[in-house]
C-alpha atoms as a PDB file:
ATOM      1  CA  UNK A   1      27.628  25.390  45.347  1.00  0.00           C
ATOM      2  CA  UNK A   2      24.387  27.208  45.005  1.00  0.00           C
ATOM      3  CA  UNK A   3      23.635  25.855  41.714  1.00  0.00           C
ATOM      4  CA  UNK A   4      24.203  22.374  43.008  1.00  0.00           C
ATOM      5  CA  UNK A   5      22.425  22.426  45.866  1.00  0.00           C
ATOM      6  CA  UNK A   6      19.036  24.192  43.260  1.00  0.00           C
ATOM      7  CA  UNK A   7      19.831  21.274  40.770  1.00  0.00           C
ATOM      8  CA  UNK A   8      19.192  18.168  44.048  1.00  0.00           C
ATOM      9  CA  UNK A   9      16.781  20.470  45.545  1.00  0.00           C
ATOM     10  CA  UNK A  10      14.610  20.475  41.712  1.00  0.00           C
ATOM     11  CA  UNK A  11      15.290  16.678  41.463  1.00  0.00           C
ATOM     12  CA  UNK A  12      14.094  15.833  44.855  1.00  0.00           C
ATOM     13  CA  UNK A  13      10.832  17.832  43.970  1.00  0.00           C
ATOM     14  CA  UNK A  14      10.592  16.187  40.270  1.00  0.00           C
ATOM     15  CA  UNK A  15      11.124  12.444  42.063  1.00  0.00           C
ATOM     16  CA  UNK A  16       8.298  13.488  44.409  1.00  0.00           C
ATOM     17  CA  UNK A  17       5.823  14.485  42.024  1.00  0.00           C
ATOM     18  CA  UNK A  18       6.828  11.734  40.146  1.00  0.00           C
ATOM     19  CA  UNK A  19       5.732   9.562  43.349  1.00  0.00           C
ATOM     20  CA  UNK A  20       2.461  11.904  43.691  1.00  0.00           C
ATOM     21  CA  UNK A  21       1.400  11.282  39.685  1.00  0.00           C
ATOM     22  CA  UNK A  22       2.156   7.403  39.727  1.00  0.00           C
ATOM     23  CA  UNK A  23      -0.429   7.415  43.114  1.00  0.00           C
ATOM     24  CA  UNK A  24      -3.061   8.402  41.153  1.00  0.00           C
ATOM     25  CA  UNK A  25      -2.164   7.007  38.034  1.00  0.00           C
ATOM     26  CA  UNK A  26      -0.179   9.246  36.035  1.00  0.00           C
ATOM     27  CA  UNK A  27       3.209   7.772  34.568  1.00  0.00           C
ATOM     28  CA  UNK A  28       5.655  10.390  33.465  1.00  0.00           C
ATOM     29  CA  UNK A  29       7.991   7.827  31.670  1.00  0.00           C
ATOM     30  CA  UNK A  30       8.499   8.014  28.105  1.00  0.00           C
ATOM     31  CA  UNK A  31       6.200   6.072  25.811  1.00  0.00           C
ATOM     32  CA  UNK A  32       8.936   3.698  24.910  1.00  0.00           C
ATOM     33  CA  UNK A  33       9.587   2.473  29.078  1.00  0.00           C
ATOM     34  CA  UNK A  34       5.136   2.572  29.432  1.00  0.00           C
ATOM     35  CA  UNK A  35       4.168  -0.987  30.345  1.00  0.00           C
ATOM     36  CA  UNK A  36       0.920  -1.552  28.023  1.00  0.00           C
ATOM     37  CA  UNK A  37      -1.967  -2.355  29.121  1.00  0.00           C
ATOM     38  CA  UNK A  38      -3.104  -5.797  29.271  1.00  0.00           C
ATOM     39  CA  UNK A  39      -5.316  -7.155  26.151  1.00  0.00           C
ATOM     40  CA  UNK A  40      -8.370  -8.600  26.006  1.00  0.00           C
ATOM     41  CA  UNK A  41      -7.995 -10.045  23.098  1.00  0.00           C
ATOM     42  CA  UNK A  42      -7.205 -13.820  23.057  1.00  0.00           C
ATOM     43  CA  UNK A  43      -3.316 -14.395  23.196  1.00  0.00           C
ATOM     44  CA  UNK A  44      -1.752 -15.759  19.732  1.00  0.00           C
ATOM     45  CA  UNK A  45      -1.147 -19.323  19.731  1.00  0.00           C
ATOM     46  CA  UNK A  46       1.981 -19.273  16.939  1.00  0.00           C
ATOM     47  CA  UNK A  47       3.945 -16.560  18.542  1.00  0.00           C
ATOM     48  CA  UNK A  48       3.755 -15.238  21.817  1.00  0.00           C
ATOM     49  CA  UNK A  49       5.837 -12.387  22.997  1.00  0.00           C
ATOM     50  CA  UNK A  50       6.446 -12.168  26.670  1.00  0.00           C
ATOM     51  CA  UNK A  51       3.258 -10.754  28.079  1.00  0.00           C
ATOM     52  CA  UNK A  52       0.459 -10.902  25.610  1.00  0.00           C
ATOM     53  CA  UNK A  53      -0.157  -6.924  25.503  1.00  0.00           C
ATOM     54  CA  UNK A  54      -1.224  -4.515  23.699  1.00  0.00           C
ATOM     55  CA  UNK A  55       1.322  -2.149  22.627  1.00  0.00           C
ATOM     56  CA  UNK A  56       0.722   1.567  23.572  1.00  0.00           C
ATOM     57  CA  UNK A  57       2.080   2.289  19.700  1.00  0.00           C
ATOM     58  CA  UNK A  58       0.291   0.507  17.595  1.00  0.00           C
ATOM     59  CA  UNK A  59      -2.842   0.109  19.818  1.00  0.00           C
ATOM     60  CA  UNK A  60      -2.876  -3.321  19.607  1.00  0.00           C
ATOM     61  CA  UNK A  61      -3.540  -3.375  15.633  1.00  0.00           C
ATOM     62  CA  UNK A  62      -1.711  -6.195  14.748  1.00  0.00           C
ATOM     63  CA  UNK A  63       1.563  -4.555  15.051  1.00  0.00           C
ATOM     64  CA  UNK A  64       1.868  -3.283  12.212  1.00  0.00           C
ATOM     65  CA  UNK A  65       1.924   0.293  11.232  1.00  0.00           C
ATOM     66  CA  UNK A  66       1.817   2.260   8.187  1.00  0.00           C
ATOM     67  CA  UNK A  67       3.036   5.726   7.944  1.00  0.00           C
ATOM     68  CA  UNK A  68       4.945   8.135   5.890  1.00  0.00           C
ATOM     69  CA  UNK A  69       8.287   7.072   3.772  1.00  0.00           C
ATOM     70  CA  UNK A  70      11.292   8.714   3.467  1.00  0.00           C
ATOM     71  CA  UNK A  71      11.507   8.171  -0.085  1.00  0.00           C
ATOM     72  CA  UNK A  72       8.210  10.136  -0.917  1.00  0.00           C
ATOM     73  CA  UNK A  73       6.270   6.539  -0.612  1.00  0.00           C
ATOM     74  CA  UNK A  74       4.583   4.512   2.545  1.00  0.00           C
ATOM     75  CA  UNK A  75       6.273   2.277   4.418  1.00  0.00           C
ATOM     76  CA  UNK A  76       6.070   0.019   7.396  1.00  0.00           C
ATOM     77  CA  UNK A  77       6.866  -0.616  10.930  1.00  0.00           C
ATOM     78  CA  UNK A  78       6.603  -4.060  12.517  1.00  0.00           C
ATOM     79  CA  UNK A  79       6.255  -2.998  16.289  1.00  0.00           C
ATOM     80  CA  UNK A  80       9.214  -3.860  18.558  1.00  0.00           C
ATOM     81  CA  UNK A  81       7.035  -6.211  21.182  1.00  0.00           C
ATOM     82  CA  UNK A  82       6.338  -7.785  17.743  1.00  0.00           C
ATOM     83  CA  UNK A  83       9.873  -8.038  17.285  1.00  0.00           C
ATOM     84  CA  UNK A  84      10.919  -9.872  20.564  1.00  0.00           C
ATOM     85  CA  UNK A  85       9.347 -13.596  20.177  1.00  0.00           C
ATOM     86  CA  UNK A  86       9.601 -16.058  22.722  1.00  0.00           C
ATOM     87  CA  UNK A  87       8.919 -19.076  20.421  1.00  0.00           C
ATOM     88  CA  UNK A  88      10.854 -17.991  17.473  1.00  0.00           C
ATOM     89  CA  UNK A  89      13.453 -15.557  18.882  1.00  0.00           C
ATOM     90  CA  UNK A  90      12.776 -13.160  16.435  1.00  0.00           C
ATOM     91  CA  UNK A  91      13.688 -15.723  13.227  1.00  0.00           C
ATOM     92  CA  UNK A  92      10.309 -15.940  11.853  1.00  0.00           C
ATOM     93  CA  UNK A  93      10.013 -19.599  11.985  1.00  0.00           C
ATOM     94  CA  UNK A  94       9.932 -22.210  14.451  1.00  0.00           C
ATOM     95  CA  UNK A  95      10.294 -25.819  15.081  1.00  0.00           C
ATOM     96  CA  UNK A  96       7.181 -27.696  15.842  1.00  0.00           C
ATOM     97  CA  UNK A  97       7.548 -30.909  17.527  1.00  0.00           C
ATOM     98  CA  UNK A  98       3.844 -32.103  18.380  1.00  0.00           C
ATOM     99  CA  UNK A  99       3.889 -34.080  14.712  1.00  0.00           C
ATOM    100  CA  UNK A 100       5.700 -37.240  13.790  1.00  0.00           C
ATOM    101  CA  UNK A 101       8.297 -35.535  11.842  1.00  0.00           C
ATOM    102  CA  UNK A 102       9.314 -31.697  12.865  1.00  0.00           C
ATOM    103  CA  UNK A 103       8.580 -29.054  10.717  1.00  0.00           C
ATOM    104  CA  UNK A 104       9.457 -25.633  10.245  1.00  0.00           C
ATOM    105  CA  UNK A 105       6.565 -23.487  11.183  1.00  0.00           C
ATOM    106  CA  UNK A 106       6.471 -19.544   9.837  1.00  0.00           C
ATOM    107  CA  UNK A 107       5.675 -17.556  12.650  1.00  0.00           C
ATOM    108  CA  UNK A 108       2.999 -14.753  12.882  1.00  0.00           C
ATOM    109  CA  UNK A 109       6.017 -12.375  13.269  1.00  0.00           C
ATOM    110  CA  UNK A 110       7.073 -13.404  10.006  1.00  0.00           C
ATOM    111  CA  UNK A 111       4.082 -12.722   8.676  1.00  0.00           C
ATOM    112  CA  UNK A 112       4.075  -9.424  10.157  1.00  0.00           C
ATOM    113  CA  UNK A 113       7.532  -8.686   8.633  1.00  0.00           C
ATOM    114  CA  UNK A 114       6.682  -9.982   5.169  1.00  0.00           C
ATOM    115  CA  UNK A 115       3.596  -7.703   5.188  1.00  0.00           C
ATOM    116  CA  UNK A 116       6.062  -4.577   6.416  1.00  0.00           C
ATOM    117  CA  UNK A 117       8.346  -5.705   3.316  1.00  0.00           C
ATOM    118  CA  UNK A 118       5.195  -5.771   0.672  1.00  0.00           C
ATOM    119  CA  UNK A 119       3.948  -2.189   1.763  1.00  0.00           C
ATOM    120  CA  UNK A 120       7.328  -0.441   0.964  1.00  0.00           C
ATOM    121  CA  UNK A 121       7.670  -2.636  -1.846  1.00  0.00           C
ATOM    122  CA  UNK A 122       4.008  -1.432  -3.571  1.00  0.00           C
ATOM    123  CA  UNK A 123       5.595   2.136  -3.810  1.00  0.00           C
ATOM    124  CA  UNK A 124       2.415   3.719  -3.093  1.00  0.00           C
ATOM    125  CA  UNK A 125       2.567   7.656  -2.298  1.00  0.00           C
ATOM    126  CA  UNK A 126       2.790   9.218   0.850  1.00  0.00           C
ATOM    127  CA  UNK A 127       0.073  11.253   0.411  1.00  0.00           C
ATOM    128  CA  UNK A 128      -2.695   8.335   0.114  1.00  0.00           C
ATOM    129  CA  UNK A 129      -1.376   7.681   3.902  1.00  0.00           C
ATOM    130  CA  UNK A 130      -5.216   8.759   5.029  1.00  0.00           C
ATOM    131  CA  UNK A 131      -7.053   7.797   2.060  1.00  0.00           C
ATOM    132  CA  UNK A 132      -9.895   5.330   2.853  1.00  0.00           C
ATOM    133  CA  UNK A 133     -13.027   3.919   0.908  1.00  0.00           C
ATOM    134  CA  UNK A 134     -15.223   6.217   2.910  1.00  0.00           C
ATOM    135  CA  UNK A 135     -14.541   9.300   1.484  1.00  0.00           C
ATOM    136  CA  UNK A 136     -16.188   8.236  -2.050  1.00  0.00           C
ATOM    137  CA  UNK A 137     -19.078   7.698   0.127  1.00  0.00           C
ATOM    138  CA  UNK A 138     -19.304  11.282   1.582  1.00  0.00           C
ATOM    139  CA  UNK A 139     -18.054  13.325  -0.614  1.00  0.00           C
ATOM    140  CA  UNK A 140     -19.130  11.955  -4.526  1.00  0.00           C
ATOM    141  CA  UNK A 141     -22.080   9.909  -3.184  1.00  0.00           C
ATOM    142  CA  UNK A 142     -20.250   7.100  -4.956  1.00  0.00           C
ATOM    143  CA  UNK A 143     -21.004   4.157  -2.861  1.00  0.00           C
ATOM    144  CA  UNK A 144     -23.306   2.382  -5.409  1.00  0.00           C
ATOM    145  CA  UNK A 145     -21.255   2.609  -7.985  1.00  0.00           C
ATOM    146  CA  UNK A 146     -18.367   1.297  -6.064  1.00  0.00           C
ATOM    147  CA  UNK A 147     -19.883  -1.923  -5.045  1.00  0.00           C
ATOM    148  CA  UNK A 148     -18.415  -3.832  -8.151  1.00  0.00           C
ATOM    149  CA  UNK A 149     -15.129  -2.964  -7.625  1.00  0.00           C
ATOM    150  CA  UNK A 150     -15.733  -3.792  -3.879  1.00  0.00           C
ATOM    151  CA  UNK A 151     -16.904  -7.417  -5.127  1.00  0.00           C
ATOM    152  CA  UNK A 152     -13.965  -7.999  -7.878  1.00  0.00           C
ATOM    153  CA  UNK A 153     -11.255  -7.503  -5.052  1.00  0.00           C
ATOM    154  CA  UNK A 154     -13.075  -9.593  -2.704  1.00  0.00           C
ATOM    155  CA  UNK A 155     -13.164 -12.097  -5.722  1.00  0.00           C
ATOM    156  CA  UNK A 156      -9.908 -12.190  -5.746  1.00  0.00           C
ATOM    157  CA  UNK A 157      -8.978  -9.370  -8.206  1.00  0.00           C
ATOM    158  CA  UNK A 158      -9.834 -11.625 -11.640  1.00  0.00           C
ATOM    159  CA  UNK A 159      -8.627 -10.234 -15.034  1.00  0.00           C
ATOM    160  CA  UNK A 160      -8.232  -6.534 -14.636  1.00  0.00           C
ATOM    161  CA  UNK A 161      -9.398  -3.282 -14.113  1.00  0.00           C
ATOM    162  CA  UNK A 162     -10.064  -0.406 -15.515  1.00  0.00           C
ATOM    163  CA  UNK A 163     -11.131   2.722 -13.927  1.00  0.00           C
ATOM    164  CA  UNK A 164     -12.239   5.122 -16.212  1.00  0.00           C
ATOM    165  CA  UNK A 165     -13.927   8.801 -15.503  1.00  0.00           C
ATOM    166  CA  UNK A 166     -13.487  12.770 -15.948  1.00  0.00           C
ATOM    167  CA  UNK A 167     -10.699  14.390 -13.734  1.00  0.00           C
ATOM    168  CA  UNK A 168     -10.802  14.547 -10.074  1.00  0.00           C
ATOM    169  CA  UNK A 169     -13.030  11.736  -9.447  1.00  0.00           C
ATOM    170  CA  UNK A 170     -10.557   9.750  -6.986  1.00  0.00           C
ATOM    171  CA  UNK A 171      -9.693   7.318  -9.694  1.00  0.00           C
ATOM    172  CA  UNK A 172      -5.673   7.663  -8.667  1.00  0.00           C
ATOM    173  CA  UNK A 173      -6.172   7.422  -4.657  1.00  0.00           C
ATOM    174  CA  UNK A 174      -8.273   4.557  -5.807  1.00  0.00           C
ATOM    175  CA  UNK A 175      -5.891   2.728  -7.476  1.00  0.00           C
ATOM    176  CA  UNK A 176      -3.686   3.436  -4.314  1.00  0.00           C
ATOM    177  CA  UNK A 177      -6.408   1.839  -2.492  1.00  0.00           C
ATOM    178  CA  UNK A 178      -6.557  -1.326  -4.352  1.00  0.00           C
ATOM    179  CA  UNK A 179      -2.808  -1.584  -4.212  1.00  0.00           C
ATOM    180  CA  UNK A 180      -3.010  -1.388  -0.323  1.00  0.00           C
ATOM    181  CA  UNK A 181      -6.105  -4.192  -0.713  1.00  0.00           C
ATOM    182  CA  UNK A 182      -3.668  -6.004  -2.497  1.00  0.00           C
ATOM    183  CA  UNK A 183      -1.102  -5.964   0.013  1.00  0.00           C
ATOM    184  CA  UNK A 184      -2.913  -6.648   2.814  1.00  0.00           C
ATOM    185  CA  UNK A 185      -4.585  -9.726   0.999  1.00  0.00           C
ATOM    186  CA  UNK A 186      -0.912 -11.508   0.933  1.00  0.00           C
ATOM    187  CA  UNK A 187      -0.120  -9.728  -3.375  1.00  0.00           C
ATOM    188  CA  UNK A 188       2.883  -8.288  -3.532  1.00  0.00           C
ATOM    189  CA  UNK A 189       1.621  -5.397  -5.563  1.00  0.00           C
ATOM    190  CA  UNK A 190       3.311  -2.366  -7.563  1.00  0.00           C
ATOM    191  CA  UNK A 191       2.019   0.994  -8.072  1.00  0.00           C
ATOM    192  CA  UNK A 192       3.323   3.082 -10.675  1.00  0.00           C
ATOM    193  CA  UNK A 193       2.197   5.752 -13.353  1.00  0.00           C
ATOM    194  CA  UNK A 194       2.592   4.066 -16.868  1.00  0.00           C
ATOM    195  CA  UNK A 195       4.720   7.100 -18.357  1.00  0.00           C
ATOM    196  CA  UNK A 196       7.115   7.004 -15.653  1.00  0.00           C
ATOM    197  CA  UNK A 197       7.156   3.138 -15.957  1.00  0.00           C
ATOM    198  CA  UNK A 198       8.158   3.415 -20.005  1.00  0.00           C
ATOM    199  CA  UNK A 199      10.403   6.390 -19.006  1.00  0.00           C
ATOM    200  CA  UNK A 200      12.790   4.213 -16.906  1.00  0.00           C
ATOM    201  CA  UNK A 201      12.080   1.376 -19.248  1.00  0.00           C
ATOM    202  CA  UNK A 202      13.572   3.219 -22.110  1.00  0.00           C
ATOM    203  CA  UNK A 203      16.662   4.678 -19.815  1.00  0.00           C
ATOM    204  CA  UNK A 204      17.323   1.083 -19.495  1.00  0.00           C
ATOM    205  CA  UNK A 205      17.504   0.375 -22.981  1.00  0.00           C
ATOM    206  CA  UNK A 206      19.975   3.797 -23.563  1.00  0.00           C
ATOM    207  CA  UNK A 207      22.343   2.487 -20.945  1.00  0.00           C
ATOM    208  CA  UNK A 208      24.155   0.034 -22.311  1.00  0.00           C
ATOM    209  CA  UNK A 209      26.264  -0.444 -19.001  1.00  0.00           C
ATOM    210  CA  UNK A 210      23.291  -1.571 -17.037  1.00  0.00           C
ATOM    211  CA  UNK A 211      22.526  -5.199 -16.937  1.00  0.00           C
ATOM    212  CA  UNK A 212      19.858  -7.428 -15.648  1.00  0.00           C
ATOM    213  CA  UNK A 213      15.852  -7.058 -15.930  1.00  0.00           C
ATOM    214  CA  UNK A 214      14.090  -3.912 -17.088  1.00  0.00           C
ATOM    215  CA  UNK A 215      11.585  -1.741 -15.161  1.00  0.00           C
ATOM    216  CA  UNK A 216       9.200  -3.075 -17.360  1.00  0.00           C
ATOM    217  CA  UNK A 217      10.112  -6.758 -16.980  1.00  0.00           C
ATOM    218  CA  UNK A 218      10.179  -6.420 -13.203  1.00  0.00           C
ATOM    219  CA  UNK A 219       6.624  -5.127 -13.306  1.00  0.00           C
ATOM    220  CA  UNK A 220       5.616  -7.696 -15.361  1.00  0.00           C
ATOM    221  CA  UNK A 221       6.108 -10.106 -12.405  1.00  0.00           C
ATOM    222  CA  UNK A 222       4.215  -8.478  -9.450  1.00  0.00           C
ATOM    223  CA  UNK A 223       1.290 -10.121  -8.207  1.00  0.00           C
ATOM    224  CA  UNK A 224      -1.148  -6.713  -8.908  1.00  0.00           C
ATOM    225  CA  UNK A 225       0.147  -4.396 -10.931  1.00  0.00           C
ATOM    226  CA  UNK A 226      -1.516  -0.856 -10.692  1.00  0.00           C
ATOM    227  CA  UNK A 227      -0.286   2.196 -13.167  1.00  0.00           C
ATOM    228  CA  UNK A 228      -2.257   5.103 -13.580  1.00  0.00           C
ATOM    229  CA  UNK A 229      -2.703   8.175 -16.014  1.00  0.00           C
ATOM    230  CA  UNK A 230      -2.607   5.327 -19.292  1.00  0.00           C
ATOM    231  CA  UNK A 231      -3.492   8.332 -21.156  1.00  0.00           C
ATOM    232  CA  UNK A 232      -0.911  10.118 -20.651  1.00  0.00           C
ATOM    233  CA  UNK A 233       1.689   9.024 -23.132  1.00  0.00           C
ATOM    234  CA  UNK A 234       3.090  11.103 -25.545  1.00  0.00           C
ATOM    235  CA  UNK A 235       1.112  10.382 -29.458  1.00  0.00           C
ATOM    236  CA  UNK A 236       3.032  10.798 -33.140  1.00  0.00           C
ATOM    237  CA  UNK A 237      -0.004  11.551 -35.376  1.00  0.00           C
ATOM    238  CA  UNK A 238      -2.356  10.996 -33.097  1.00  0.00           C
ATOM    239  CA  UNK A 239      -1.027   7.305 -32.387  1.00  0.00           C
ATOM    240  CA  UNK A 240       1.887   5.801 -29.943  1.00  0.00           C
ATOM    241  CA  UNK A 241       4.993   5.069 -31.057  1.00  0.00           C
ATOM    242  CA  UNK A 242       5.938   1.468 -32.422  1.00  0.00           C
ATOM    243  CA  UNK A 243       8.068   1.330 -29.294  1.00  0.00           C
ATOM    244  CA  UNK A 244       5.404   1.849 -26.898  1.00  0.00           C
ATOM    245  CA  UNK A 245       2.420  -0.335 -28.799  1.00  0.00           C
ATOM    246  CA  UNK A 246       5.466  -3.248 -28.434  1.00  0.00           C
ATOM    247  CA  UNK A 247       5.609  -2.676 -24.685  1.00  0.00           C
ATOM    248  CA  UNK A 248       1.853  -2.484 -23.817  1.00  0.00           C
ATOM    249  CA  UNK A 249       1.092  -5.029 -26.026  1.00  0.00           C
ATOM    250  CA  UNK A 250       3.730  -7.444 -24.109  1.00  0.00           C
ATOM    251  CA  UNK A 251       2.260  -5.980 -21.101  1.00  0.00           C
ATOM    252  CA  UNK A 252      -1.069  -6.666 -21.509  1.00  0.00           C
ATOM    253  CA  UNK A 253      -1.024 -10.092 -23.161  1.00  0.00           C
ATOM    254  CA  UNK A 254       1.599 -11.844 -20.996  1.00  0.00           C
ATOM    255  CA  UNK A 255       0.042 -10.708 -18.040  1.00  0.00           C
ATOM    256  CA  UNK A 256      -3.315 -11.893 -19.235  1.00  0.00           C
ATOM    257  CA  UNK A 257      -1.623 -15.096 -19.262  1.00  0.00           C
ATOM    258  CA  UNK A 258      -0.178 -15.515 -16.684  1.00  0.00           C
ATOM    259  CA  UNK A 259      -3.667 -14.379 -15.092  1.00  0.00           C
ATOM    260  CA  UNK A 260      -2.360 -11.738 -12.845  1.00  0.00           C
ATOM    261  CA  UNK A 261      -4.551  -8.781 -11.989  1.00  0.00           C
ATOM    262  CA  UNK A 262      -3.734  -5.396 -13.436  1.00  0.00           C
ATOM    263  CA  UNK A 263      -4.971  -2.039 -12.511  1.00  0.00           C
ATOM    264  CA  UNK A 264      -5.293   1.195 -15.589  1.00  0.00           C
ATOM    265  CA  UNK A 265      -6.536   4.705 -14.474  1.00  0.00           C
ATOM    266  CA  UNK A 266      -7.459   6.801 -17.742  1.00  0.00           C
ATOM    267  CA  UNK A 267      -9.376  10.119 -18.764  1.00  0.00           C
ATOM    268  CA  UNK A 268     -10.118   8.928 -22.024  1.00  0.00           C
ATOM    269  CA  UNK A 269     -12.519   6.027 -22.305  1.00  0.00           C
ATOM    270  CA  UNK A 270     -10.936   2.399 -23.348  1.00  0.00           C
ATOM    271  CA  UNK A 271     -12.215   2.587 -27.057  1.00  0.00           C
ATOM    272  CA  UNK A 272     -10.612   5.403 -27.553  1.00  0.00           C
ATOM    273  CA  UNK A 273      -7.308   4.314 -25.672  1.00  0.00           C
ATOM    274  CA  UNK A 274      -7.196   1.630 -27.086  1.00  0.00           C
ATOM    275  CA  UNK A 275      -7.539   3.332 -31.032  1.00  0.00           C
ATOM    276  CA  UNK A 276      -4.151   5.028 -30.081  1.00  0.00           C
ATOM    277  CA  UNK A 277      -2.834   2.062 -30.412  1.00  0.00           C
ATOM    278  CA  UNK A 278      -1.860   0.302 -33.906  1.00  0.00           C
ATOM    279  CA  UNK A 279      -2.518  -3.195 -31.929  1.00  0.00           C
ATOM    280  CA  UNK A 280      -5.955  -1.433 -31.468  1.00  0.00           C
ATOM    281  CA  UNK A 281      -8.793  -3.934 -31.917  1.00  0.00           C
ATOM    282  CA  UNK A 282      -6.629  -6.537 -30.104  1.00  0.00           C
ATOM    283  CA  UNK A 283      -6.477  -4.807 -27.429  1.00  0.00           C
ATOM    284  CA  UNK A 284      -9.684  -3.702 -27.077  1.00  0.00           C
ATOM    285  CA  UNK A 285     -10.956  -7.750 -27.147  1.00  0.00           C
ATOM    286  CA  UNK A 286      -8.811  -8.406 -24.349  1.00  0.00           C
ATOM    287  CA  UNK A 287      -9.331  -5.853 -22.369  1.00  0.00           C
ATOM    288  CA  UNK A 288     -13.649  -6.059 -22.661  1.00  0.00           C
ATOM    289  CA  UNK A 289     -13.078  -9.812 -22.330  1.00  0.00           C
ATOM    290  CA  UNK A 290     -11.013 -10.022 -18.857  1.00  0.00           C
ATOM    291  CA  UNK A 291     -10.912  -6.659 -17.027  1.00  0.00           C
ATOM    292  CA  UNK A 292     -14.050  -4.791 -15.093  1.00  0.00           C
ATOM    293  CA  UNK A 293     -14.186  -1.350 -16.641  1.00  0.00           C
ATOM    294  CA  UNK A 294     -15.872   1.053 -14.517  1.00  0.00           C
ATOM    295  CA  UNK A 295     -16.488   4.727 -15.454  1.00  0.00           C
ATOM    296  CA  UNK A 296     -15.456   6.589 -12.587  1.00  0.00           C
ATOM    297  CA  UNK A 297     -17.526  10.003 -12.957  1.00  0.00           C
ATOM    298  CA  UNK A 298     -18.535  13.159 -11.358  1.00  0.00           C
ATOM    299  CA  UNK A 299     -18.022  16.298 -10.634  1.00  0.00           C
ATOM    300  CA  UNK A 300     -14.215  17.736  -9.914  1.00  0.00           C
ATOM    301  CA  UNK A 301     -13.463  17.282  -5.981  1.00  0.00           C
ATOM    302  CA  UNK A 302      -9.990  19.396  -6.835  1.00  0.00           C
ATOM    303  CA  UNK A 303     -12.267  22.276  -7.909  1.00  0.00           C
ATOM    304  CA  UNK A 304     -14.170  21.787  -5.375  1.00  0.00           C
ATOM    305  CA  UNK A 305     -11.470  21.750  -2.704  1.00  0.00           C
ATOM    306  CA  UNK A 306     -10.339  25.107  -4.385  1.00  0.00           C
ATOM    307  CA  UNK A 307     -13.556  26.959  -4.027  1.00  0.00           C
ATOM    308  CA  UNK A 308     -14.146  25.913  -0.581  1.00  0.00           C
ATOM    309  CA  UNK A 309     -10.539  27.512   0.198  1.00  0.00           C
ATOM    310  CA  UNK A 310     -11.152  30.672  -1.683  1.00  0.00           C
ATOM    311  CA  UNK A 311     -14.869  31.534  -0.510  1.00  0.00           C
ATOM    312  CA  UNK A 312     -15.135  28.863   2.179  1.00  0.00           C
END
């Protein structure tokens, strides 16, 4: 009896501090039952959840959100006020009547979704979650030198690129960059190291049970394709194997016609990448003639990081 008469005494005092807080403006509810705050933004005219609001998740940033993956890669979160559309009911499309003939219209939650679906879908690792273009800028005193590639993605990403440079320049978390560029300019993009990508290419080929496309063929039909560490495939005599000149060859040309952008990270400068190969000179004209090489260089920001933690 005692116990239950502490327990309605404690929630008594809990509902009136609970009355005190929301007075003044505290809410104790959990984030999820917060009503958000109203936006000043102009509402959307396609889709239109109940009360144009922004959301006390996502801040009002479009609804989308980006954060870690389960699988060791980002992924995506449409937010759920983004999810409960008044004109669409949550389809993605709706009906619009004001022309002659009614059309199906996508909706900007379907846009939303689609953008969720290409971030998981560019396999980028979790731990470029906080990289940004700044840090070149602050840390390597890079930003000059990064103004071309700034102006070939805003061209559109023509050709190809290739980021060359000593280790521990930022030449991988910039590919992961670009990839994210990609994806948020409406490419559905695929990052990927190239000896992993040949790896499962050529576990393909051994399993004899497996049908359907290859790794390698599926990659071959992303929008931007990004693989880093080209130079680190495994040389007989100094050259690769007939195997792999067959698949970067195929790799290279068809996507050069098909004019889709591709992405190569590399320690070793293109001449003398491309000199590993037996399809070398070939592959060297193409390369010179569509992609934007850059030479990523500078001094070692690992090492750095590493001294700072030892003597910092």
């Amino acid at each position: 009896m005692r116990k239950l008469q502490e327990k309605r005494g404690s929630t008594k005092k809990a509902q009136a501090l609970s009355t005190v807080l929301r007075e003044i403006g505290i809410d104790r509810r959990p984030v999820e039952d917060v009503e958000a705050e109203p936006v000043v933004k102009a509402p959307d005219p396609e889709c239109m959840f109940e009360s144009q609001r922004t959301c006390v998740r996502c801040t009002g940033k479009g609804g989308l959100m980006t954060t870690t993956g389960p699988e060791g890669h980002l992924t995506a979160l449409v937010c759920r006020h983004y999810q409960d559309c008044k004109k669409c009911n949550g389809s993605g499309f709706y009906e619009d009547t004001a022309k002659q003939f009614p059309v199906m219209v996508a909706c900007s939650t379907h846009r939303l979704h689609d953008s969720a679906k290409r971030v998981r879908g560019a396999r980028v690792p979790n731990r470029f979650a906080t990289a940004r273009w700044d840090w070149y800028n602050h840390r390597l005193g890079m930003k000059e030198r990064m103004a071309p590639i700034h102006g070939w993605m805003d061209a559109g990403m023509p050709g190809g690129l290739w980021l060359g440079g000593n280790p521990g320049t930022g030449k991988t978390m910039m590919s992961a960059l670009i990839a994210l560029r990609g994806v948020a300019d409406g490419k559905h993009a695929l990052w990927m190291s190239l000896p992993d990508l040949l790896a499962k290419t050529r576990e393909r080929f051994d399993d004899r049970d497996k049908r359907g496309p290859t790794p390698m063929r599926q990659a071959l039909d992303f929008d931007l394709l990004v693989l880093d560490d080209v130079d680190k495939l495994r040389l007989n005599n100094g050259k690769f194997t007939e195997w792999v000149d067959e698949q970067l060859w195929q790799l290279i040309k068809e996507r050069e016609e098909r004019e889709q952008p591709t992405v190569f990270t590399s320690n070793t400068p293109v001449q003398t990448w491309c000199g590993q190969s037996r399809n070398g000179a070939p592959l060297l004209s193409r390369i010179r003639g569509r992609f934007l090489v850059v030479n990523v260089s500078g001094k070692d920001a690992r090492l750095d990081d590493r001294v700072q933690t030892l003597f910092g």
